[in-house]
C-alpha atoms as a PDB file:
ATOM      1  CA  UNK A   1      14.212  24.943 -21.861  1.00  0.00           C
ATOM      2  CA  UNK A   2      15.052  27.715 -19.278  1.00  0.00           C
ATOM      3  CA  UNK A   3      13.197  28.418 -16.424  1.00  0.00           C
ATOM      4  CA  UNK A   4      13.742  31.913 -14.578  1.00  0.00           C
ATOM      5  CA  UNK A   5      14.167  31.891 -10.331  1.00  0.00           C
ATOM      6  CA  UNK A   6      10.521  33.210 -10.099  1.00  0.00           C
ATOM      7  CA  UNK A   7       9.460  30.221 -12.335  1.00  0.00           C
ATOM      8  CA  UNK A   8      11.104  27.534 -10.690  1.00  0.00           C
ATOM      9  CA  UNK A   9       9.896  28.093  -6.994  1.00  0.00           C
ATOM     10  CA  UNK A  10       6.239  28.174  -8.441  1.00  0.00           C
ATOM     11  CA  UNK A  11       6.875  24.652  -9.943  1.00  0.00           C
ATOM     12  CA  UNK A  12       8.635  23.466  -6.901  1.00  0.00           C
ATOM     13  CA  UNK A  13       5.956  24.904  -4.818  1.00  0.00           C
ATOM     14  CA  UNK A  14       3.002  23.185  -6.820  1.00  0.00           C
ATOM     15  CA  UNK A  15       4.618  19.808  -6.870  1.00  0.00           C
ATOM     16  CA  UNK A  16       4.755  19.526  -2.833  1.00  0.00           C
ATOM     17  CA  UNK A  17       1.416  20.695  -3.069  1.00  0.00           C
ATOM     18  CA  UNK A  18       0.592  17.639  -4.649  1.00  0.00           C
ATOM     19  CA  UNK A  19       1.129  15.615  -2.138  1.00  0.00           C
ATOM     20  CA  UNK A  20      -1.091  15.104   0.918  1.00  0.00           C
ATOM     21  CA  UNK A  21       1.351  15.433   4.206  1.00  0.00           C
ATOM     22  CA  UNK A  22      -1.003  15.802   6.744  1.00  0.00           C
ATOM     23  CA  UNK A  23       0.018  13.648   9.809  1.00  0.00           C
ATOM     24  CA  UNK A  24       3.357  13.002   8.502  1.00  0.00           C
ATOM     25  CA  UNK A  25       5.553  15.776  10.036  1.00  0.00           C
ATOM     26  CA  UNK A  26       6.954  16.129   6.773  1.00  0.00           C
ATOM     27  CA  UNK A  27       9.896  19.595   7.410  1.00  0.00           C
ATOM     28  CA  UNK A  28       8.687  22.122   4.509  1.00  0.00           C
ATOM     29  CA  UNK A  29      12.066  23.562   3.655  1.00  0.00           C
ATOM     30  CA  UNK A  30      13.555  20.375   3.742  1.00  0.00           C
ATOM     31  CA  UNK A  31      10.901  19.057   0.791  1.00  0.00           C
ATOM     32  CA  UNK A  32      11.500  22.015  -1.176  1.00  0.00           C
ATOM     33  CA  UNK A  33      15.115  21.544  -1.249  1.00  0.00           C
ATOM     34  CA  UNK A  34      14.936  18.049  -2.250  1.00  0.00           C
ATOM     35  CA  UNK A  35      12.123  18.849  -4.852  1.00  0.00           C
ATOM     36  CA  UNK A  36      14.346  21.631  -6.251  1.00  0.00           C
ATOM     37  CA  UNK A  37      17.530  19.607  -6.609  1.00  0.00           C
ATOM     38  CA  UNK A  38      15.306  16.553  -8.380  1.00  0.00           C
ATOM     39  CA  UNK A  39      13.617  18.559 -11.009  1.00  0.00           C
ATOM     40  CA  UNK A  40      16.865  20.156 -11.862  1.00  0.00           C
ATOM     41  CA  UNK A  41      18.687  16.969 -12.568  1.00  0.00           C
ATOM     42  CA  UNK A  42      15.600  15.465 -14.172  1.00  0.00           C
ATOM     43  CA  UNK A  43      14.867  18.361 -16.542  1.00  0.00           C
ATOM     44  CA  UNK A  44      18.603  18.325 -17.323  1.00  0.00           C
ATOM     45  CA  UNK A  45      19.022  14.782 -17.867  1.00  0.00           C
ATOM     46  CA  UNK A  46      15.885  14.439 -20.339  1.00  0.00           C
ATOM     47  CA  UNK A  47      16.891  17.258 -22.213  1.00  0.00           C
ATOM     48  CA  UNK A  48      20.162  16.008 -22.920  1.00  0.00           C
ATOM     49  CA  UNK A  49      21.168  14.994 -26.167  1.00  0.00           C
ATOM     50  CA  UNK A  50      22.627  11.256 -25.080  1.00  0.00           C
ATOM     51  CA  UNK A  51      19.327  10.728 -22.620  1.00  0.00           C
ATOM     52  CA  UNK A  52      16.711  11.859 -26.419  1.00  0.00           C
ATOM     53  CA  UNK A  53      19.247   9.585 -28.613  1.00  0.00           C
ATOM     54  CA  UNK A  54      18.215   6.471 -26.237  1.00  0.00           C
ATOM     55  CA  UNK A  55      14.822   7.137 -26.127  1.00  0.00           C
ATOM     56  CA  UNK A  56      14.729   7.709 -29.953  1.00  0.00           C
ATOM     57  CA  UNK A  57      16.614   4.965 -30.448  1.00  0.00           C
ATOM     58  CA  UNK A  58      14.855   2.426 -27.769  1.00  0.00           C
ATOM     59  CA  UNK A  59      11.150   3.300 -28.759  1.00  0.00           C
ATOM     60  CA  UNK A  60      11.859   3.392 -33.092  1.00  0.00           C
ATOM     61  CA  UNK A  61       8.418   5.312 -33.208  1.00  0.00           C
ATOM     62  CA  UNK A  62       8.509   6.444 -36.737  1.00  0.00           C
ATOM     63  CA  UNK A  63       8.468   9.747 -38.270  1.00  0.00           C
ATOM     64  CA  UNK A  64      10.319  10.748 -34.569  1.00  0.00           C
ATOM     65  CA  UNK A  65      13.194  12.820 -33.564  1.00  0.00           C
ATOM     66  CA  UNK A  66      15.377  13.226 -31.222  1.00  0.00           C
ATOM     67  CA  UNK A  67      13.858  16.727 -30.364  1.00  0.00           C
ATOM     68  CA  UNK A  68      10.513  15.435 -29.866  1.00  0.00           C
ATOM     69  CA  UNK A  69      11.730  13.906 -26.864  1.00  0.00           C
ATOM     70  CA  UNK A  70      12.360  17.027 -25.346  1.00  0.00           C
ATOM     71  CA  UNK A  71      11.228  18.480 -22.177  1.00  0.00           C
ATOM     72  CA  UNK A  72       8.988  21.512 -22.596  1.00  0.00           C
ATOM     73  CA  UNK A  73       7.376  24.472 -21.194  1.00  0.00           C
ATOM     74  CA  UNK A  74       4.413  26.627 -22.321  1.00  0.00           C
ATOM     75  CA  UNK A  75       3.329  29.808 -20.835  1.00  0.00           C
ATOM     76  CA  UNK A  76      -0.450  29.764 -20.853  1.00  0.00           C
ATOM     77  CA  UNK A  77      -0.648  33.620 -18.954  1.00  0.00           C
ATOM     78  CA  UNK A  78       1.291  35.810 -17.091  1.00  0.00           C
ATOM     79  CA  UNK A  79       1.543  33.612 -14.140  1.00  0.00           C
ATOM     80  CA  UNK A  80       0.363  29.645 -15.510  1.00  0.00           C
ATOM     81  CA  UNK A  81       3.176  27.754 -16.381  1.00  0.00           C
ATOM     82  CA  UNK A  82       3.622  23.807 -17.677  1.00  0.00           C
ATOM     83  CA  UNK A  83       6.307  21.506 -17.920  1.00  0.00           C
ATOM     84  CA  UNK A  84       5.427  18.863 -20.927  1.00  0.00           C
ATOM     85  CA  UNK A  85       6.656  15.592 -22.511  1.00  0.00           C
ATOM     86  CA  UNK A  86       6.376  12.397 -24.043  1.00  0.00           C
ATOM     87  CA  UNK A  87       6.133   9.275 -21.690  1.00  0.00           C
ATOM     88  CA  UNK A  88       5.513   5.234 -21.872  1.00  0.00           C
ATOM     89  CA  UNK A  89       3.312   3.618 -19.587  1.00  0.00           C
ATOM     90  CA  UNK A  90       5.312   1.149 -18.232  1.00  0.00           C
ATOM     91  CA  UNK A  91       7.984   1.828 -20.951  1.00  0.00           C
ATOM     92  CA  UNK A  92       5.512  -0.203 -23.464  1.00  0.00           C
ATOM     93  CA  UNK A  93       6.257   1.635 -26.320  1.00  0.00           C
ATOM     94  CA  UNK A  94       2.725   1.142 -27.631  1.00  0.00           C
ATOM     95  CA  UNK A  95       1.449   3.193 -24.611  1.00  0.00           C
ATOM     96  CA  UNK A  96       2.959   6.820 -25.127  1.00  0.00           C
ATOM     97  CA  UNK A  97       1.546   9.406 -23.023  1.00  0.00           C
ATOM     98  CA  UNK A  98       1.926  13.025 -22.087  1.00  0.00           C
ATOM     99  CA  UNK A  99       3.111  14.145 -18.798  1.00  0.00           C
ATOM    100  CA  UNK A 100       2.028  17.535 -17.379  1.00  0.00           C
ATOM    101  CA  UNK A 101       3.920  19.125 -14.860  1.00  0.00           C
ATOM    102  CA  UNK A 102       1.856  22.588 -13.834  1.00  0.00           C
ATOM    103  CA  UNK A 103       2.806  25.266 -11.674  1.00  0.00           C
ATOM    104  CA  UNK A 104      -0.892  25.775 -10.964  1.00  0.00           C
ATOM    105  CA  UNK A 105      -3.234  23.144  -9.174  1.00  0.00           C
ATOM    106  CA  UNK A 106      -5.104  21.129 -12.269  1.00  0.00           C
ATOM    107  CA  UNK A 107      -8.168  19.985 -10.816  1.00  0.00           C
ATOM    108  CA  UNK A 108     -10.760  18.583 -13.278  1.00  0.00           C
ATOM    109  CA  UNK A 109     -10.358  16.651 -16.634  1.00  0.00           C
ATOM    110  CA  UNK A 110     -10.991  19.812 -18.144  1.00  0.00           C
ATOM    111  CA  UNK A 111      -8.273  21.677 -17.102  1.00  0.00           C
ATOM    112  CA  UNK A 112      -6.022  18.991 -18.591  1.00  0.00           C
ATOM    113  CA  UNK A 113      -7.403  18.809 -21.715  1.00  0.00           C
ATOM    114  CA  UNK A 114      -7.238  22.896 -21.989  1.00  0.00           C
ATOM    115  CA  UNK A 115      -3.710  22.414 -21.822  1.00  0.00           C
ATOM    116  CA  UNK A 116      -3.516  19.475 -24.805  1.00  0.00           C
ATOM    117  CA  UNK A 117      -5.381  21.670 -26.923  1.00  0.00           C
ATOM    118  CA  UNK A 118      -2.250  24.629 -26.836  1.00  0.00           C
ATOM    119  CA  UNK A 119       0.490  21.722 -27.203  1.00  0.00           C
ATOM    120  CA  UNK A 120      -1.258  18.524 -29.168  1.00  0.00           C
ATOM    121  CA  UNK A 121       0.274  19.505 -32.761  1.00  0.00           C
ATOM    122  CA  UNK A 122       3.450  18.301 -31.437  1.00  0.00           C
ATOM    123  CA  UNK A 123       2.650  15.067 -30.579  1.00  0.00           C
ATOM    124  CA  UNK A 124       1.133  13.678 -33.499  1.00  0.00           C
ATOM    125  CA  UNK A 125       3.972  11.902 -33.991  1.00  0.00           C
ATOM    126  CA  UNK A 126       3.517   9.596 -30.779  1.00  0.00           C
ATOM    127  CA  UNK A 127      -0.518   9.317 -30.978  1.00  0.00           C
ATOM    128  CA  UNK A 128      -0.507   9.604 -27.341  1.00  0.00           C
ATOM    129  CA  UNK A 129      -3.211   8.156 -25.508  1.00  0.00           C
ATOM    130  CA  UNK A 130      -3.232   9.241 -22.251  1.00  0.00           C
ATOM    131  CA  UNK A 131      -2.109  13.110 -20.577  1.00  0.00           C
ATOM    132  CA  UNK A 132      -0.912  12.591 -16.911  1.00  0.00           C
ATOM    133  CA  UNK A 133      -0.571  14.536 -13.743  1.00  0.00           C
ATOM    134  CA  UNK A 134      -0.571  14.534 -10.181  1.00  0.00           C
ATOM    135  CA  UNK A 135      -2.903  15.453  -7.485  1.00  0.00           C
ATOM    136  CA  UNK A 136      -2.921  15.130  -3.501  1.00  0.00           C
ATOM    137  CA  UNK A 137      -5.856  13.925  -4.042  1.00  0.00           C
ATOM    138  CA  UNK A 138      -8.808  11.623  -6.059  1.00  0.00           C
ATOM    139  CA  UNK A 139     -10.454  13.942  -8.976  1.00  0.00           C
ATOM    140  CA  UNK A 140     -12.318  13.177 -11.963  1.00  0.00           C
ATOM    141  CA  UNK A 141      -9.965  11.158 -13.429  1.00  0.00           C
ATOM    142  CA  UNK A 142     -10.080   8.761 -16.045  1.00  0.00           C
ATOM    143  CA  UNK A 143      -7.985   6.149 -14.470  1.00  0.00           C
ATOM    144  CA  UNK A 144      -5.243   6.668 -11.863  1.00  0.00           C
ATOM    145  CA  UNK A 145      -1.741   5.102 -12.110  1.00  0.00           C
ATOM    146  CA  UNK A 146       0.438   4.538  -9.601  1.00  0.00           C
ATOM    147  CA  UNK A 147      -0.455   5.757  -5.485  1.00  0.00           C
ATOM    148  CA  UNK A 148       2.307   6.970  -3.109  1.00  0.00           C
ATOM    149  CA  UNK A 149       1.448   4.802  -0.250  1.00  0.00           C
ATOM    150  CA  UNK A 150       3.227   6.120   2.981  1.00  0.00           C
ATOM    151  CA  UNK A 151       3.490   6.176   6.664  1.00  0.00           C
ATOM    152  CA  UNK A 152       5.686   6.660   9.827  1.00  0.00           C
ATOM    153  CA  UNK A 153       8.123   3.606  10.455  1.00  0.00           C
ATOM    154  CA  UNK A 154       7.397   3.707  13.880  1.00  0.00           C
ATOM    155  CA  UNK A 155       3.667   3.710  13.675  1.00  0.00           C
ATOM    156  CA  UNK A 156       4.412   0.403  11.548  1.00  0.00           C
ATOM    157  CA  UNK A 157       6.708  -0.692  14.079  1.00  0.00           C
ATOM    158  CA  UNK A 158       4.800  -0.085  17.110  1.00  0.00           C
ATOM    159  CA  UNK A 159       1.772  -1.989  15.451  1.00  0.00           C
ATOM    160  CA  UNK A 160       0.837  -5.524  17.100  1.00  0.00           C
ATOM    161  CA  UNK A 161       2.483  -8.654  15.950  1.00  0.00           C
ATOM    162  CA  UNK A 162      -0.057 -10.014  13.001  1.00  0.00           C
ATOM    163  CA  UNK A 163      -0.439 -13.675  13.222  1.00  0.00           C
ATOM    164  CA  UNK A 164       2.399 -15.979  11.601  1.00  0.00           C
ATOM    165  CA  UNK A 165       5.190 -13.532  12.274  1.00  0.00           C
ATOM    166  CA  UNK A 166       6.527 -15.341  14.747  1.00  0.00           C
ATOM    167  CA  UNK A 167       7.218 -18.421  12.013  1.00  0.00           C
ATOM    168  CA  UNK A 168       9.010 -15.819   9.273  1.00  0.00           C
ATOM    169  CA  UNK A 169      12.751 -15.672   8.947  1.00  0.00           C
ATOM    170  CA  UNK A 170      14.674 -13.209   6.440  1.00  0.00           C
ATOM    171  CA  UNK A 171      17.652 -14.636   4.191  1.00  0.00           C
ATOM    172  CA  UNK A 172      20.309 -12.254   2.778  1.00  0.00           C
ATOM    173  CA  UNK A 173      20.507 -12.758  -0.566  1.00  0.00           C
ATOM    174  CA  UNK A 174      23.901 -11.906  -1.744  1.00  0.00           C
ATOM    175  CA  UNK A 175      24.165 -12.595  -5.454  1.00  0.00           C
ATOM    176  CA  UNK A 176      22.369 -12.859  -8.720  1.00  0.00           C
ATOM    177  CA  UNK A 177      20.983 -16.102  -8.525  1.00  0.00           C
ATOM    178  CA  UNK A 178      17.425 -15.382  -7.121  1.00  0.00           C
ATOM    179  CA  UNK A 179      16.513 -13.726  -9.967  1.00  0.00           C
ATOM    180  CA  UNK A 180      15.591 -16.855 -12.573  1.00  0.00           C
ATOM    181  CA  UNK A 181      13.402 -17.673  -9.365  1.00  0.00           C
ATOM    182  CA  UNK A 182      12.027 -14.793  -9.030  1.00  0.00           C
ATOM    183  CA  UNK A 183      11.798 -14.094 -12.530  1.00  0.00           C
ATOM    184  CA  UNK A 184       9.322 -17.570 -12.866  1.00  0.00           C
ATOM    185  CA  UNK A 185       7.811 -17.067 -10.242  1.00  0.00           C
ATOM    186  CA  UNK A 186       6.038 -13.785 -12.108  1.00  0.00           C
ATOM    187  CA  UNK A 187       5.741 -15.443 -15.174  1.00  0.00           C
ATOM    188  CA  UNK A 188       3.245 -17.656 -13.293  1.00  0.00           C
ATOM    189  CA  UNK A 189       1.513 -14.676 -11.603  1.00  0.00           C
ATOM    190  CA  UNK A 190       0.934 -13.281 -15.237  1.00  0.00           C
ATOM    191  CA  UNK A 191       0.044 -15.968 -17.056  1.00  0.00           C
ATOM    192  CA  UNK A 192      -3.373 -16.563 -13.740  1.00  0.00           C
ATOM    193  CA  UNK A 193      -3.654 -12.894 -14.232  1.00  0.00           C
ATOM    194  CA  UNK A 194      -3.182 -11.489 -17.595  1.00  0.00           C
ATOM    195  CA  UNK A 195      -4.796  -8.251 -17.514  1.00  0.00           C
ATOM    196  CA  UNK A 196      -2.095  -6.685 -14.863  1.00  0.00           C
ATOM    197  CA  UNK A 197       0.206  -8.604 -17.328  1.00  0.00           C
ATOM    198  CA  UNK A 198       1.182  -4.737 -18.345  1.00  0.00           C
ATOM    199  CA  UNK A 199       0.655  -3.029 -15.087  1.00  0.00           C
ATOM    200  CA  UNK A 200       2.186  -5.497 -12.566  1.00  0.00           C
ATOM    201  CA  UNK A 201       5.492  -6.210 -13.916  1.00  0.00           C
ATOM    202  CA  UNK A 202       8.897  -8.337 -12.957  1.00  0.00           C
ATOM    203  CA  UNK A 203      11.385  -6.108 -11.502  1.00  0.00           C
ATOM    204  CA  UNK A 204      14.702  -6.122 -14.335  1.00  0.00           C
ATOM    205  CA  UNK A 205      17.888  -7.795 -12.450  1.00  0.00           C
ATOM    206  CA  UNK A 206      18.994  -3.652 -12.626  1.00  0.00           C
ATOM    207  CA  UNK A 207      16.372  -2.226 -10.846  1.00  0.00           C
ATOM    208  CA  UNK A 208      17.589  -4.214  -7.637  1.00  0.00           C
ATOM    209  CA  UNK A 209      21.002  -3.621  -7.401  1.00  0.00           C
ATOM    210  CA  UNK A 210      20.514  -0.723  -4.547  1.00  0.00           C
ATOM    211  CA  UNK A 211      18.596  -3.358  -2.200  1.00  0.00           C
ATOM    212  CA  UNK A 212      21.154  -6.296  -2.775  1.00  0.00           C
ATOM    213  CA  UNK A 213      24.077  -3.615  -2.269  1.00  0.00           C
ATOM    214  CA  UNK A 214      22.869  -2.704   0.721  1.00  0.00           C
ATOM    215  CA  UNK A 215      21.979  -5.909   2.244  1.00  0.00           C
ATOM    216  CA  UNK A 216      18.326  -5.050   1.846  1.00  0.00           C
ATOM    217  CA  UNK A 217      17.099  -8.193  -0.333  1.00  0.00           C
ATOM    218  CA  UNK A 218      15.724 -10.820   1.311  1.00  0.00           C
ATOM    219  CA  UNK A 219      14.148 -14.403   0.789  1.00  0.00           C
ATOM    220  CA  UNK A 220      11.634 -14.957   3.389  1.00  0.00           C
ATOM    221  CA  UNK A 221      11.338 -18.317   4.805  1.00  0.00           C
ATOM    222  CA  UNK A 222       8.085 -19.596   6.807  1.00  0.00           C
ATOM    223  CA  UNK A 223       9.075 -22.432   9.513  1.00  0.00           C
ATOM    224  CA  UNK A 224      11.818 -23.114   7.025  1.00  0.00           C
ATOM    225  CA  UNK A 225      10.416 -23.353   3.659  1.00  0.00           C
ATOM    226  CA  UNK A 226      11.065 -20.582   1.191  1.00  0.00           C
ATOM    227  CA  UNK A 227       7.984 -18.858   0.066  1.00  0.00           C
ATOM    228  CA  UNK A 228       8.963 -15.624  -1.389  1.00  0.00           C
ATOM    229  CA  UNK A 229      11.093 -12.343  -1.268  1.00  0.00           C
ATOM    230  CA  UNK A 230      11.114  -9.254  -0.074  1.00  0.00           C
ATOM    231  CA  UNK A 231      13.134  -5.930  -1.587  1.00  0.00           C
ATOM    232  CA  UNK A 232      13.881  -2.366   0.698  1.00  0.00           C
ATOM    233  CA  UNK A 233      15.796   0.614  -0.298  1.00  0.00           C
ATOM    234  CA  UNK A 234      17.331   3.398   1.489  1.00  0.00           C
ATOM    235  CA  UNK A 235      15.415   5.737   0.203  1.00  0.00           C
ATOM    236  CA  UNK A 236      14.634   9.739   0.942  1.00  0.00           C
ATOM    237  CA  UNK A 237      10.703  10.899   0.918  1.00  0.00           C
ATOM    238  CA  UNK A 238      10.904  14.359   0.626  1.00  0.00           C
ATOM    239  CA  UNK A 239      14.320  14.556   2.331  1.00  0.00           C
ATOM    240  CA  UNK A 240      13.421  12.535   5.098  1.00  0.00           C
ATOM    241  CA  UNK A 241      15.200   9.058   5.551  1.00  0.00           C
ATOM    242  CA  UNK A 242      13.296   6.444   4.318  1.00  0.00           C
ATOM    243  CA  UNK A 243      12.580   2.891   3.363  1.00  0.00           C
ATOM    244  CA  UNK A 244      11.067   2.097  -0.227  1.00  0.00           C
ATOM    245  CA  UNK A 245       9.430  -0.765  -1.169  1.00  0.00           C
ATOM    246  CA  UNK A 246      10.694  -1.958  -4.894  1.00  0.00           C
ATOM    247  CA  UNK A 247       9.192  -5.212  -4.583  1.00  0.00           C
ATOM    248  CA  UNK A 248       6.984  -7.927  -1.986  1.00  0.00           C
ATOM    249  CA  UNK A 249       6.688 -11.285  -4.338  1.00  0.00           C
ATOM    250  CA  UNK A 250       5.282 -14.363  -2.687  1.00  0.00           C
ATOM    251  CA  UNK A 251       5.090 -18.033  -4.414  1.00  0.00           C
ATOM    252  CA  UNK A 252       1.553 -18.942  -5.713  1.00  0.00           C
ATOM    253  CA  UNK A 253       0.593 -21.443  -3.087  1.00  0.00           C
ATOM    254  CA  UNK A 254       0.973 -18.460  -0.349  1.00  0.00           C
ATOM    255  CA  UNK A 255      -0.971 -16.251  -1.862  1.00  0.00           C
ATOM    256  CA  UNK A 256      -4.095 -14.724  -0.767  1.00  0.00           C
ATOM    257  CA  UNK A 257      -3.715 -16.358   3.129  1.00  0.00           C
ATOM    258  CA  UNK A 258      -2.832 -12.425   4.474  1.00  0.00           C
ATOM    259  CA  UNK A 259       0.547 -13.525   5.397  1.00  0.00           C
ATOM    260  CA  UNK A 260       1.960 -10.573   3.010  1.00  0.00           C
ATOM    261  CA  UNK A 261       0.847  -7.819   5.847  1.00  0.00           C
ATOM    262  CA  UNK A 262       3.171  -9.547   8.153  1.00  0.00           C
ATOM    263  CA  UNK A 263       5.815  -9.961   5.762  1.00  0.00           C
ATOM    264  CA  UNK A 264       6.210  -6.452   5.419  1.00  0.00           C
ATOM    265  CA  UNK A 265       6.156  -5.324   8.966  1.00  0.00           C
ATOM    266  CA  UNK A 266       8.808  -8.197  10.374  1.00  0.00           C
ATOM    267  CA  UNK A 267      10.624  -6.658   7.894  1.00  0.00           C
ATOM    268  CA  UNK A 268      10.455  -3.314   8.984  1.00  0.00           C
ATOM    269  CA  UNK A 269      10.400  -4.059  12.446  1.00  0.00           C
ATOM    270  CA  UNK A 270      13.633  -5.910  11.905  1.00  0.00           C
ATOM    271  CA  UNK A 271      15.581  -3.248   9.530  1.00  0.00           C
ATOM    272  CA  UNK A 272      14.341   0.118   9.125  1.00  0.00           C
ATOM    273  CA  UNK A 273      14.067   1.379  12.939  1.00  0.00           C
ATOM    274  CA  UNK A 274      16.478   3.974  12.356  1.00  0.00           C
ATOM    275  CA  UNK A 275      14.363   5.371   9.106  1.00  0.00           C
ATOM    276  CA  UNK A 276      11.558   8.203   9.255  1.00  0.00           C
ATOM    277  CA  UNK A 277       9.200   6.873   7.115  1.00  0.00           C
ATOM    278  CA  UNK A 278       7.953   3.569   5.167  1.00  0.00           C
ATOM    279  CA  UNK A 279       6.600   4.514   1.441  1.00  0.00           C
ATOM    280  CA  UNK A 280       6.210   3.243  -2.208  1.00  0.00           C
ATOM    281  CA  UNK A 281       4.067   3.379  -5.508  1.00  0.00           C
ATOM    282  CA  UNK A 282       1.796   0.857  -5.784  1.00  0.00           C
ATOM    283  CA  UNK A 283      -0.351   0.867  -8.944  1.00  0.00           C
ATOM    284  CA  UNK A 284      -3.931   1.638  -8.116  1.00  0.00           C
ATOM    285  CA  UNK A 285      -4.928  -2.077  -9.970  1.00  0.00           C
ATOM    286  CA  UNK A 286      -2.580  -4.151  -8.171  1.00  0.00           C
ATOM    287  CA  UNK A 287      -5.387  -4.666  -5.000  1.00  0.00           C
ATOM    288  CA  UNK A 288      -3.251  -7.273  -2.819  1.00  0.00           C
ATOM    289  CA  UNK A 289      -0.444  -4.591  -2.759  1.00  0.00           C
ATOM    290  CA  UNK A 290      -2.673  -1.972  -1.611  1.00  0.00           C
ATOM    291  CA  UNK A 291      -4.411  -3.828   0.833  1.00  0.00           C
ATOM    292  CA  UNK A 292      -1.191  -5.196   2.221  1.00  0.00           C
ATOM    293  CA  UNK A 293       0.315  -1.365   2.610  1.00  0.00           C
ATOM    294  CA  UNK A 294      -3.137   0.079   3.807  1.00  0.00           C
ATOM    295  CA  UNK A 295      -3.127  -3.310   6.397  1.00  0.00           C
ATOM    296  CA  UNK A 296       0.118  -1.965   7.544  1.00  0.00           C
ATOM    297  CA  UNK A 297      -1.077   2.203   8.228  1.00  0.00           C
ATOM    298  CA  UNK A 298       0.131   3.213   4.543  1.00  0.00           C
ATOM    299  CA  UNK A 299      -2.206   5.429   3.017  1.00  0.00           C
ATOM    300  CA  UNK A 300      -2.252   6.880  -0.629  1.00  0.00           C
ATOM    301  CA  UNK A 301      -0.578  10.725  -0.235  1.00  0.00           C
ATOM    302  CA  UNK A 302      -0.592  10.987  -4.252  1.00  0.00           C
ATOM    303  CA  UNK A 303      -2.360   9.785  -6.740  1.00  0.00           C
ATOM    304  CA  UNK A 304      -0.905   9.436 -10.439  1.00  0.00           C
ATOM    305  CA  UNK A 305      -4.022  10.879 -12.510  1.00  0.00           C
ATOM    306  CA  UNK A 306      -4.661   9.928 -16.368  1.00  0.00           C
ATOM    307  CA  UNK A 307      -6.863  11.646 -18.784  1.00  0.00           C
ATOM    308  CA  UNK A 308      -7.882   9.682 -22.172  1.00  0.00           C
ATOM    309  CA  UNK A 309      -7.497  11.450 -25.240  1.00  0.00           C
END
């Protein structure tokens, strides 16, 4: 798949458009930049032939090959452009969807299912179930995915105390061994909860390497006793220095008692005063995580839009 200069801008263009920056002093040229560099090395990783021999080889969907694992683009007119592939929610492999990438603002159900019509023959293979996109905003979606939940660190920061804060402690956590912990501690969580059994999912030991490199994995302790962990990353928004949120997990018997909120801002209180901005994705199900970010000024700048087929 090549893309011509003219192309690219209008796809790095539309995909700052989707989010909603108002309020956040977010530097234009700055986004773009970082947009630009990101699809690049996405587009060139997927379409690689080790990165389609994985994904062949991972999801065994049958019939399948390597090339339908490709990155795409189709040229609707003269100026409408989309980026296309196969995806799995969650990496279920029972749960393949298409991903749209548009150089055009899709707005309406509709408009997405336009698009599936011109580009469905070649996914019979996966039976997808689901097309996906994303908007700065709610539409008619079917269901949404997973929200960009953001704000300023120091409007965090500069919020009052909430109650308990005073009694939470962080512990470094400098090796592997939290994880079996950890690990349980979701298996419980699932088991009182099964239907965000495939949406709300244990972090792999992999996936928090960056925060225990960087001294950024914590267990938090309440007068003492440990009742759950906390994971940060250095991680850019746009270009602008920021913390993400991989993971908040607190032990069953804590639960529910809003003590979560305060986790979160002791935490940036206490290590990310030097960063821009505080952000995550937080699926749109998961309604303690949302409440806790939304408690703390976070507020959903994208939204992860699916269509059902």
């Amino acid at each position: 798949m090549k893309l011509n200069e003219i192309e690219l801008q209008s796809f790095i263009m539309t995909e700052l458009n989707t989010y909603d920056l108002s309020g956040l002093s977010i530097e234009k040229e700055v986004s773009l930049k970082e947009i630009r560099d990101e699809l690049i090395e996405e587009l060139e990783d997927l379409n690689s032939d080790d990165t389609k021999k994985v994904r062949l080889e991972h999801f065994k969907v049958k019939g399948a090959t390597k090339d339908d694992y490709s990155e795409k683009v189709i040229h609707i007119d003269s100026h409408k452009r989309v980026i296309y592939g196969i995806r799995n929610l969650g990496g279920n492999p029972k749960i393949p969807y298409i991903q749209l990438r548009p150089n055009f603002k899709i707005s309406s159900k509709e408009e997405s299912l336009a698009i599936y019509e011109l580009i469905k023959r070649e996914f019979e293979v996966f039976n997808p179930l689901y097309l996906s996109f994303h908007s700065s905003k709610r539409i008619d979606a079917d269901f949404y995915g997973s929200l960009h939940m953001v704000a300023k660190s120091e409007s965090i920061i500069d919020k009052e105390k909430w109650p308990l804060e005073s009694s939470l402690e962080f512990e470094s956590i400098t090796d592997d061994s939290y994880y079996d912990w950890y690990k349980k501690g979701y298996e419980e969580f699932n088991s009182d909860i099964p239907e965000l059994k495939s949406k709300v999912t244990v972090n792999s030991l992999s996936s928090m390497e960056d925060s225990l490199e960087q001294g950024l994995l914590k267990y938090v302790l309440l007068n003492g006793e440990r009742i759950g962990l906390i994971a940060g990353e250095e991680s850019n928004l746009l270009g602008h220095s920021g913390i993400y949120f991989h993971e908040m997990f607190i032990s069953k018997e804590w639960k529910g008692r809003g003590i979560a909120k305060a986790i979160q801002r002791k935490f940036i209180h206490d290590f990310c005063t030097h960063l821009q901005y505080v952000w995550g994705t937080i699926d749109s199900n998961n309604l303690p995580s949302y409440k806790t970010a939304y408690s703390n000024g976070r507020r959903a700048i994208r939204y992860e839009c699916f269509i059902n087929l």
